[in-house]
Protein backbone atom coordinates (compact mmCIF):
# COMPACT_ATOMS: atom_id res chain seq x y z
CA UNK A 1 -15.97 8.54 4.01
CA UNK A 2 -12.94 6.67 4.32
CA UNK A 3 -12.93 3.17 6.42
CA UNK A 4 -9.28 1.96 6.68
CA UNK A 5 -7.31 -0.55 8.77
CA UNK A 6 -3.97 1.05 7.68
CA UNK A 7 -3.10 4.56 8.94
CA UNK A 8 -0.37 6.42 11.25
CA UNK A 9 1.95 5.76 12.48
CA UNK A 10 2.20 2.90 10.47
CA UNK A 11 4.69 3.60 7.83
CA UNK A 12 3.77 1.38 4.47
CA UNK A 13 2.70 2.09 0.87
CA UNK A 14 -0.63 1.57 2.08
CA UNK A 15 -0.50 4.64 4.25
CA UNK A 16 1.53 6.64 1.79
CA UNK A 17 -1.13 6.38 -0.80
CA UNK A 18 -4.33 6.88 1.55
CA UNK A 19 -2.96 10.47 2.45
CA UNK A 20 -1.10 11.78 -0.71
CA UNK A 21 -4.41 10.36 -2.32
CA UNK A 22 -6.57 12.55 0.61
CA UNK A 23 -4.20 15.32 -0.02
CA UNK A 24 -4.99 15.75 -3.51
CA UNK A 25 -8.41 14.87 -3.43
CA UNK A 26 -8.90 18.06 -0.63
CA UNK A 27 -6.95 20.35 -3.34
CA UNK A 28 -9.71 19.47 -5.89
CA UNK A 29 -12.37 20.74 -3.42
CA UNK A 30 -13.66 17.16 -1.77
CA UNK A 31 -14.12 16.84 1.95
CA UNK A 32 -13.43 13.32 3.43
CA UNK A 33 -13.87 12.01 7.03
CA UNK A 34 -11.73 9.15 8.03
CA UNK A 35 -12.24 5.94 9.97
CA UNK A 36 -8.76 4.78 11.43
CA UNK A 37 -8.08 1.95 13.46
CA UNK A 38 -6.40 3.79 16.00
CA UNK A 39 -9.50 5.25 17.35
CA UNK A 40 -10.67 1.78 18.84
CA UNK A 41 -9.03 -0.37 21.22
CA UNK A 42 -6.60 -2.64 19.55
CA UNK A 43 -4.80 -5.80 19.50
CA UNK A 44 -1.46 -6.48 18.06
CA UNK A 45 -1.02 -8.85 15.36
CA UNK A 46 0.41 -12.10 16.92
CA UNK A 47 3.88 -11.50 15.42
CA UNK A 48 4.01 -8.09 14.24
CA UNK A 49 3.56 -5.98 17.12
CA UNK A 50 3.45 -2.87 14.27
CA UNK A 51 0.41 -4.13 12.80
CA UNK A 52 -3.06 -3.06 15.18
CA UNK A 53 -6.37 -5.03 14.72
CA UNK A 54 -9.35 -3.12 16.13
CA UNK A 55 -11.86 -4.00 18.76
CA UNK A 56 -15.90 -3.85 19.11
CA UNK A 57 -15.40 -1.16 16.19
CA UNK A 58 -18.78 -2.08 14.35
CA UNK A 59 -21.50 0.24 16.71
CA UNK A 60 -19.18 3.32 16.43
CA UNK A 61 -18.80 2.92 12.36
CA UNK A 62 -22.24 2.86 12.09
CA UNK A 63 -22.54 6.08 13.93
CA UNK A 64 -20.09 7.98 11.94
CA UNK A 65 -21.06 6.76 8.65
CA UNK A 66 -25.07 7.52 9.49
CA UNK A 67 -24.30 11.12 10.99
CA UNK A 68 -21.41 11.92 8.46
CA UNK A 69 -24.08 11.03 5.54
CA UNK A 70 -21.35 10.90 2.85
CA UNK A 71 -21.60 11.00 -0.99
CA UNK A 72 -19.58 7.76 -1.17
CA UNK A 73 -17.74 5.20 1.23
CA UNK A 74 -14.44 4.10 0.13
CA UNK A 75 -13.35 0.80 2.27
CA UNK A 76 -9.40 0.55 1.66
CA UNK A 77 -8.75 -2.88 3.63
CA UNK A 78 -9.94 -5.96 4.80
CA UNK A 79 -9.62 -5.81 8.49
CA UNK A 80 -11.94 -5.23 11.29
CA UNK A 81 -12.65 -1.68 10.53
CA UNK A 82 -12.82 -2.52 7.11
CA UNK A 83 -15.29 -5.77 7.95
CA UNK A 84 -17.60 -3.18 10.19
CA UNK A 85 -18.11 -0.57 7.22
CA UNK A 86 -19.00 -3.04 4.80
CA UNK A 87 -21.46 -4.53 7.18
CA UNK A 88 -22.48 -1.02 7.56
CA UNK A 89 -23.10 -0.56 4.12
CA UNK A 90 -24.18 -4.26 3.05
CA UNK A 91 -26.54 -3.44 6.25
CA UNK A 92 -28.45 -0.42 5.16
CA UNK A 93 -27.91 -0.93 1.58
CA UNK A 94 -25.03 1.73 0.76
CA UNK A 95 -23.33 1.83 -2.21
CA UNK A 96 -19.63 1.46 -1.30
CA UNK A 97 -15.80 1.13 -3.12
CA UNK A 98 -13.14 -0.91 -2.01
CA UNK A 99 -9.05 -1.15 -3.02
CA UNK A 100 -7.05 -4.18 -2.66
CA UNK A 101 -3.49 -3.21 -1.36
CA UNK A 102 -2.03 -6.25 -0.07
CA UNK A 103 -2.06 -9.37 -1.83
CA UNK A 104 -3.57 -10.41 1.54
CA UNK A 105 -4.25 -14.46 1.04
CA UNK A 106 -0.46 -14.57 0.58
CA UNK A 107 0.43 -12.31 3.82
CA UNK A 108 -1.82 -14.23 6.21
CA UNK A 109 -0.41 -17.68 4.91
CA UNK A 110 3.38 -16.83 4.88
CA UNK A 111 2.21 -16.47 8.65
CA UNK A 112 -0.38 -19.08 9.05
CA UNK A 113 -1.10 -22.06 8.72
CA UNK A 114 -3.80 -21.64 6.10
CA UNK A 115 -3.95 -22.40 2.68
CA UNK A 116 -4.32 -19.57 -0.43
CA UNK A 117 -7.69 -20.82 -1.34
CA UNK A 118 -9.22 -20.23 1.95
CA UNK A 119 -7.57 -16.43 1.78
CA UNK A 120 -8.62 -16.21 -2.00
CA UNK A 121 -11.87 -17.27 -0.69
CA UNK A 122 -12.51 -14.58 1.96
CA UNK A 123 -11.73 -11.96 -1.05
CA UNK A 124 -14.30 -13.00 -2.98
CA UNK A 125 -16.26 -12.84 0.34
CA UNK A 126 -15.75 -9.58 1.21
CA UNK A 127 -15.39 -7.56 -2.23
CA UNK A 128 -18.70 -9.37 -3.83
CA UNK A 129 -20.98 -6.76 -2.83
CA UNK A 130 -17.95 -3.81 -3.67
CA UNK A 131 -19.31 -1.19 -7.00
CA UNK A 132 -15.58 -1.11 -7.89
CA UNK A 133 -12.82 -2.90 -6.61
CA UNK A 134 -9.72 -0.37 -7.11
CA UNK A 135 -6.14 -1.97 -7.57
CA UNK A 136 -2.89 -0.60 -9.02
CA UNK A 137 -1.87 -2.49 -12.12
CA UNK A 138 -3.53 -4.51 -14.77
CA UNK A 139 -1.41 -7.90 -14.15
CA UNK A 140 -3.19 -7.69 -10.25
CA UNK A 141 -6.74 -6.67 -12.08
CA UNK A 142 -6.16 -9.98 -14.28
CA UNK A 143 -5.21 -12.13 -11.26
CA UNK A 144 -7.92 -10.90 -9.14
CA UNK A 145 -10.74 -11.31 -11.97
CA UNK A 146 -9.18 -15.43 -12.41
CA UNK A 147 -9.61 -15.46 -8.72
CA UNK A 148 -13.42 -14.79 -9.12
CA UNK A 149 -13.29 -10.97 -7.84
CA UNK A 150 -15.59 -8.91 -10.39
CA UNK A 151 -15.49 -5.02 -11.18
CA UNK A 152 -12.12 -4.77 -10.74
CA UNK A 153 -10.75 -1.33 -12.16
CA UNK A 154 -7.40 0.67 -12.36
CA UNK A 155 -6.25 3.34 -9.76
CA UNK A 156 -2.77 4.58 -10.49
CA UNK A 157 -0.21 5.83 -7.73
CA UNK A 158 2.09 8.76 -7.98
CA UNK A 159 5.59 9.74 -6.36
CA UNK A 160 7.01 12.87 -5.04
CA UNK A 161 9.78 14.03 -7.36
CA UNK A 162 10.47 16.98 -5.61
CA UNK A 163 11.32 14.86 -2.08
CA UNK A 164 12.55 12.04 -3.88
CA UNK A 165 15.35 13.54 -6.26
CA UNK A 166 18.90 12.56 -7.53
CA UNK A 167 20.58 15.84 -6.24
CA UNK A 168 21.16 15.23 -2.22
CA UNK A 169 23.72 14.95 -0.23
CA UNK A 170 25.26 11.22 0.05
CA UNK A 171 24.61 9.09 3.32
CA UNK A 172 27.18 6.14 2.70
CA UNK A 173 30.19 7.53 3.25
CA UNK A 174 32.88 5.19 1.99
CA UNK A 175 31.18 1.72 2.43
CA UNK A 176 32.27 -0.27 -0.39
CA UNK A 177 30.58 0.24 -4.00
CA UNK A 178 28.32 -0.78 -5.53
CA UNK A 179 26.00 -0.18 -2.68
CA UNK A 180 22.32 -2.13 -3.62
CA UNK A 181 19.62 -0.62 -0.96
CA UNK A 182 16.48 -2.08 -0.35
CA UNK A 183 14.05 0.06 1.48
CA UNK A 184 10.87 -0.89 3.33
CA UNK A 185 9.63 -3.36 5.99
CA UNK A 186 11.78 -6.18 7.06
CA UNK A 187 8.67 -8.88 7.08
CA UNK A 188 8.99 -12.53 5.95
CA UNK A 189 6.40 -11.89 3.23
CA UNK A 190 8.85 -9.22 1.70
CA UNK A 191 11.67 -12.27 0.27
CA UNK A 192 14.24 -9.66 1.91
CA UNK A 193 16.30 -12.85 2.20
CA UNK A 194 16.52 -13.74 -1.70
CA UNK A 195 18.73 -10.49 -1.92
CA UNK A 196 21.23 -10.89 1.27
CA UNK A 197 21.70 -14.64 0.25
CA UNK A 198 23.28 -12.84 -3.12
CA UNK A 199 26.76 -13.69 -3.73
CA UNK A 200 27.39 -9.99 -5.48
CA UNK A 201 30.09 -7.76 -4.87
CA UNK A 202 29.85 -3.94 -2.65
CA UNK A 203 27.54 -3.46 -0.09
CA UNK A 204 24.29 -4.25 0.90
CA UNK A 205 22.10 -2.12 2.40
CA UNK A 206 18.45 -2.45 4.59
CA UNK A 207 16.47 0.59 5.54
CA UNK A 208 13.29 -0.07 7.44
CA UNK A 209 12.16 -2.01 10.63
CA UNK A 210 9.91 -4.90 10.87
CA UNK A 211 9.56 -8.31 13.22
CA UNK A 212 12.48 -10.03 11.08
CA UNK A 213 15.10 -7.45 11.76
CA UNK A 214 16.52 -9.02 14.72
CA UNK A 215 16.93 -12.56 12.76
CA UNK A 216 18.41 -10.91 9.95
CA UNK A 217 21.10 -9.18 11.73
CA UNK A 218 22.29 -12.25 13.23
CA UNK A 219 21.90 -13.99 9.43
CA UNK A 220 23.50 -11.46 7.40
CA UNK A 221 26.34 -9.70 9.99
CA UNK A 222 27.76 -8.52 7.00
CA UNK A 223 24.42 -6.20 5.79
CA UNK A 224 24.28 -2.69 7.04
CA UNK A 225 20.70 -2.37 8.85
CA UNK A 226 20.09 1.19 9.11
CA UNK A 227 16.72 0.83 10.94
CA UNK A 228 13.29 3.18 9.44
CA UNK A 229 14.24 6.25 8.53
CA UNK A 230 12.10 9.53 7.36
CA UNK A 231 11.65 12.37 4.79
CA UNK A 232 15.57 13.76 4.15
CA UNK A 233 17.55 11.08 5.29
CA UNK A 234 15.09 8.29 3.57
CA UNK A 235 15.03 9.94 0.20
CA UNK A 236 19.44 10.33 0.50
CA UNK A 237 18.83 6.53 1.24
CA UNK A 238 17.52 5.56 -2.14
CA UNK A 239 19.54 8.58 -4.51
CA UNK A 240 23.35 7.48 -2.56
CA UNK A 241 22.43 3.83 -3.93
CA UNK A 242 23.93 2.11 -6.81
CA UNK A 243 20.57 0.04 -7.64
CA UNK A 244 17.65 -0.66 -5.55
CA UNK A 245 16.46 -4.31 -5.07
CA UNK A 246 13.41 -5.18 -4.91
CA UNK A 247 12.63 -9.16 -4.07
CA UNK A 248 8.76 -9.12 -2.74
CA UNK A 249 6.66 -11.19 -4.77
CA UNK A 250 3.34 -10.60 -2.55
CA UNK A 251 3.30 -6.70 -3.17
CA UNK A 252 0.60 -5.05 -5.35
CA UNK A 253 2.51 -2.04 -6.48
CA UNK A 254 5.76 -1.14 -4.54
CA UNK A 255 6.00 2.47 -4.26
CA UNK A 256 9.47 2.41 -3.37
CA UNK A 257 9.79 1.33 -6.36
CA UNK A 258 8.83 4.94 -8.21
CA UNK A 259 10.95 6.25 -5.06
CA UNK A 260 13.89 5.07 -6.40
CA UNK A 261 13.70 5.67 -9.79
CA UNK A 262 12.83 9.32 -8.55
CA UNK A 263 16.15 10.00 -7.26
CA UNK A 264 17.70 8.07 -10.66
CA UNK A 265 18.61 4.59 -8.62
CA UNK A 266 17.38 1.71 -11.07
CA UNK A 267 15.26 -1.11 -9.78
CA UNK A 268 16.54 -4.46 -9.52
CA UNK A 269 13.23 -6.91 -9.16
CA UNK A 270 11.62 -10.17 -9.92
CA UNK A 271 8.65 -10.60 -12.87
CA UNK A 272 6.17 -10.15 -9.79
CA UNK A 273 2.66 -7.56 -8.99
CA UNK A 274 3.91 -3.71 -9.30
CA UNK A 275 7.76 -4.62 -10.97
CA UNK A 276 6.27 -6.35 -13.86
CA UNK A 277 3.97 -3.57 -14.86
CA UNK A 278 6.07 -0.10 -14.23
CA UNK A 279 9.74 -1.94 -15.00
CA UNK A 280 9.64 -3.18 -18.48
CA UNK A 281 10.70 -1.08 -21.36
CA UNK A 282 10.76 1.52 -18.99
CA UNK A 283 15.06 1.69 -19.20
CA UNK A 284 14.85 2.49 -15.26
CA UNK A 285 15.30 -0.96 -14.28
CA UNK A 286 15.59 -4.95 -14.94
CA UNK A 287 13.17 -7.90 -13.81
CA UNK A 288 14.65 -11.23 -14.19
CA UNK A 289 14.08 -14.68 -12.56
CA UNK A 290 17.36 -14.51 -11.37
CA UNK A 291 17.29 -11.27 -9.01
CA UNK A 292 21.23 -11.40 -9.44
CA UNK A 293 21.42 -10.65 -13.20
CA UNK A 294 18.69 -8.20 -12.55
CA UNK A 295 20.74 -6.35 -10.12
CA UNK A 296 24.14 -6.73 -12.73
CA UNK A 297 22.15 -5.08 -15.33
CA UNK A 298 20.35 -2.40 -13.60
CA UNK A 299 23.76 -0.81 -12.25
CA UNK A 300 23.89 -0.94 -16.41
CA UNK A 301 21.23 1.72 -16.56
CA UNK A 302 21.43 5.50 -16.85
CA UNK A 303 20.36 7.19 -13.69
CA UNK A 304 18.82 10.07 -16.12
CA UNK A 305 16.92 8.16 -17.61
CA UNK A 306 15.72 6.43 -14.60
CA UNK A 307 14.75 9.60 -13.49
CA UNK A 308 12.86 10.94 -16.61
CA UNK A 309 10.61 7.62 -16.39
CA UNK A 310 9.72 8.16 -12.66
CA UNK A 311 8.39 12.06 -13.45
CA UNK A 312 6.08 10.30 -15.68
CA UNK A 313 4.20 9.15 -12.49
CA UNK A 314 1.68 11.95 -10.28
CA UNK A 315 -0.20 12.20 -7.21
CA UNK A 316 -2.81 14.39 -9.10
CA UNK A 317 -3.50 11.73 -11.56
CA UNK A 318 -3.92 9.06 -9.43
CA UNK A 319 -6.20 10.97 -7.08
CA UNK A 320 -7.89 12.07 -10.27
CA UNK A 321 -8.26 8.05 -11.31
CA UNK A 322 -9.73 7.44 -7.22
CA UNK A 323 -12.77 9.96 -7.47
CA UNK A 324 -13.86 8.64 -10.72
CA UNK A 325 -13.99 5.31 -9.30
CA UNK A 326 -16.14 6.20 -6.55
CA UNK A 327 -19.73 5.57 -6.61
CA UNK A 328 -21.61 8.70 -5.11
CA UNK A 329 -25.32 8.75 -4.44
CA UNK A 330 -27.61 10.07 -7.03
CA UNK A 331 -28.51 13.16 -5.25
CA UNK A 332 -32.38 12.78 -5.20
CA UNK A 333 -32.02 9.50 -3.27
CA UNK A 334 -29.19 10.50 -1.28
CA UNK A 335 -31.43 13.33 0.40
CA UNK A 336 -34.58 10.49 1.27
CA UNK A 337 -31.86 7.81 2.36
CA UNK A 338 -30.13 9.81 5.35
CA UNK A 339 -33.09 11.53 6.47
CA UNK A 340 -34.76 7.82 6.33
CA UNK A 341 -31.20 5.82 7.76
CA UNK A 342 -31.21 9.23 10.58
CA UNK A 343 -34.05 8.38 12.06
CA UNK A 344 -34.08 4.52 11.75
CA UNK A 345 -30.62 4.78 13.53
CA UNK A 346 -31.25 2.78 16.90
CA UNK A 347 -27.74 4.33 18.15
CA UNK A 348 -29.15 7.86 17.79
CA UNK A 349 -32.88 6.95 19.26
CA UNK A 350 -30.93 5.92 22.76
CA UNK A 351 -29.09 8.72 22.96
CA UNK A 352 -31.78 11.01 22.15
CA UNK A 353 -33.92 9.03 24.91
CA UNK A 354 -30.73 9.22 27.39
C-alpha cells in the first residue's frame, strides 16, 4: 500500500519516481494499491496553486489500509495523507516505510516564516516510528542521521535512456549558442535566479511552470520561458542544450539531472543533495561554488561520455533497492492481525449495522 501526497497531474521528481518505481515493481510480480491526494477534497497551497493538501482524509485511509490488508505500507511524504497513514499505522501498530523526497524544513521556510529547526523538528516527529526511512544519496542519509532521523537507508533512482537520448531532432532553432537549459519547476526554493543573474554568453533557457514564472519573465526579459513541456518535446529540450544548469540547493536527488546526462548535455550544479553525489568523477558534469565556472567547464565535457555515465543508472535497480527496503509482515502474524484489525474496524461495524 502506497500513501502519497504527491501524484498526477503533478509533474515533479517525486511523481516520476513513485510510478516508474510502481511500474517496475508490477513487472516483478507485486500488486500495490495507492492512496493519492486527489481522491479527497483539497486545498491549494497558499502560494502554489499546483501543490493540493487533502481534507478529512484520515477515516477513509483507515478503511483502505484495513480492507486492502497489505504486506507492507510505504508512506512517501509528509503531508496530510501521509500524516493519516502513519496515524493509521502508529494506531493499530503496523509496521510501515517512509522516503524523504523533499528536503521539506527548507521548502516550508523559503515560504514561511518558520525557522529550520522547527521543520527539522517535525521530521524527527514524523519518521521516529518509520522501519526504514528511504532517501536517494548517502550525503542526504548523513545529513538526515546529524539531524536525529534514525534507520535511514539508500534507495537509488533510475532514468529512461531510451526517452531521454542524444539522437532527436533539435528544438532551438537558431537562438544564439551556447544555449544552457534548466528544466523543472520555476519555485523560489529551486535558486532558478542564481543562473539568470549569470553574466555568461548564448542563451538561456527555462522549461517548466511554477508560481515564480510570471516574476521571472518580467526579471529576466532576455530568458526564453518555454512553459512545461512533455515526453518528445521535453526530452529534445535537454539533448538541443549546450549544458544543463542546475542551481537548487534544497533538492534530494534531481532527476533531471540523469535526464540530461541521458541525452549527453553535461550538468552544470552547485556542491548541493543529488549533484554532489552522481556529478563528481563522473566526467558528465562540474559542481563548483561558483555555478559560472561550473557551467564554463561543463560545455568542456564530452557529450559521449556524458551519456555512457547516465546508462549506468536503471529503473529496475532502483525498484529492486525499494522492495528490499520494505518491511512486510511475517506471514503467521499477518493472517491473525487483519482478521483481528477486520473486525475491530469501527468503520466496517457501522456499515455492516447500516
Amino acid at each position: 500500500m502506497l500513501a502519497t501526497d504527491a501524484w498526477e497531474p503533478q509533474v515533479n521528481g517525486v511523481v516520476t519516481t513513485l510510478k516508474r518505481t510502481l511500474d517496475e515493481c508490477r513487472a516483478l510480480g507485486h500488486d500495490f494499491e495507492i492512496i493519492q491526494y486527489n481522491e479527497f477534497k483539497t486545498v491549494s497551497w497558499p502560494d502554489y496553486k499546483e501543490v493540493k493538501l487533502a481534507l478529512g482524509c484520515y477515516e477513509e485511509v483507515r478503511e483502505r489500509i484495513l480492507m486492502y490488508a497489505p504486506d507492507a505500507v510505504h508512506i512517501a511524504t509528509e503531508g496530510p495523507v501521509g500524516l493519516a497513514a502513519r496515524r493509521v499505522c502508529v494506531e493499530w501498530g503496523l509496521p510501515f516505510t517512509t522516503s524523504y523526497h523533499t528536503k521539506f524544513p527548507e521548502y516550508v521556510s523559503a515560504r514561511l516564516p518558520l525557522p529550520l529547526s522547527v521543520g527539522y523538528a517535525y521530521m524527527r516527529w514524523f519518521h521516529k516510528p518509520s522501519g526504514r526511512v528511504m532517501v536517494a544519496t548517502p550525503t542526504l542519509q548523513k545529513d538526515l542521521e546529524a539531524h536525529g532521523i534514525k534507520n535511514v537507508s539508500p534507495w537509488t533512482r533510475g532514468v529512461d535512456t531510451v526517452m531521454f537520448r542524444p539522437d532527436l531532432e533539435p528544438i532551438y532553432g537558431d537562438l544564439p549558442r551556447p544555449i544552457m537549459a534548466y528544466v523543472g519547476r520555476v519555485a523560489v526554493e529551486k535558486n532558478i535566479e542564481a543562473f539568470l543573474s549569470l553574466d555568461v554568453p548564448g542563451t538561456k533557457v527555462i522549461v517548466g511552470g511554477g508560481p515564480q514564472l510570471e516574476e521571472l519573465k518580467v526579471k529576466y526579459p532576455k530568458t526564453i520561458f518555454t512553459g512545461p513541456r512533455f515526453g518528445d518535446e521535453l526530452a529534445r529540450s535537454y539533448a538541443d542544450a549546450d549544458v544543463f544548469v542546475f542551481p537548487s540547493l534544497t533538492d534530494t536527488f534531481g532527476l533531471v539531472i540523469l535526464e540530461a546526462m541521458a541525452t549527453g548535455t553535461p550538468v552544470a550544479a552547485f556542491p548541493a543533495h543529488g549533484p554532489i553525489d552522481i556529478i563528481p568523477g563522473s566526467n558528465a558534469g562540474v559542481i563548483n561554488d561558483d555555478l559560472k565556472i561550473a557551467t564554463e567547464e561543463a560545455l568542456k565535457l564530452d557529450p559521449k561520455n556524458v551519456r555512457a555515465y547516465a546508462e549506468k543508472f536503471s529503473w529496475r535497480a532502483c525498484a529492486e533497492e525499494f522492495v528490499r527496503n520494505l518491511q512486510p509482515l511475517p506471514q503467521p502474524e499477518k493472517a491473525r492481525i487483519w482478521t483481528r484489525l477486520k473486525a475491530l474496524n469501527p468503520i466496517r461495524k457501522r456499515r455492516k449495522t447500516a
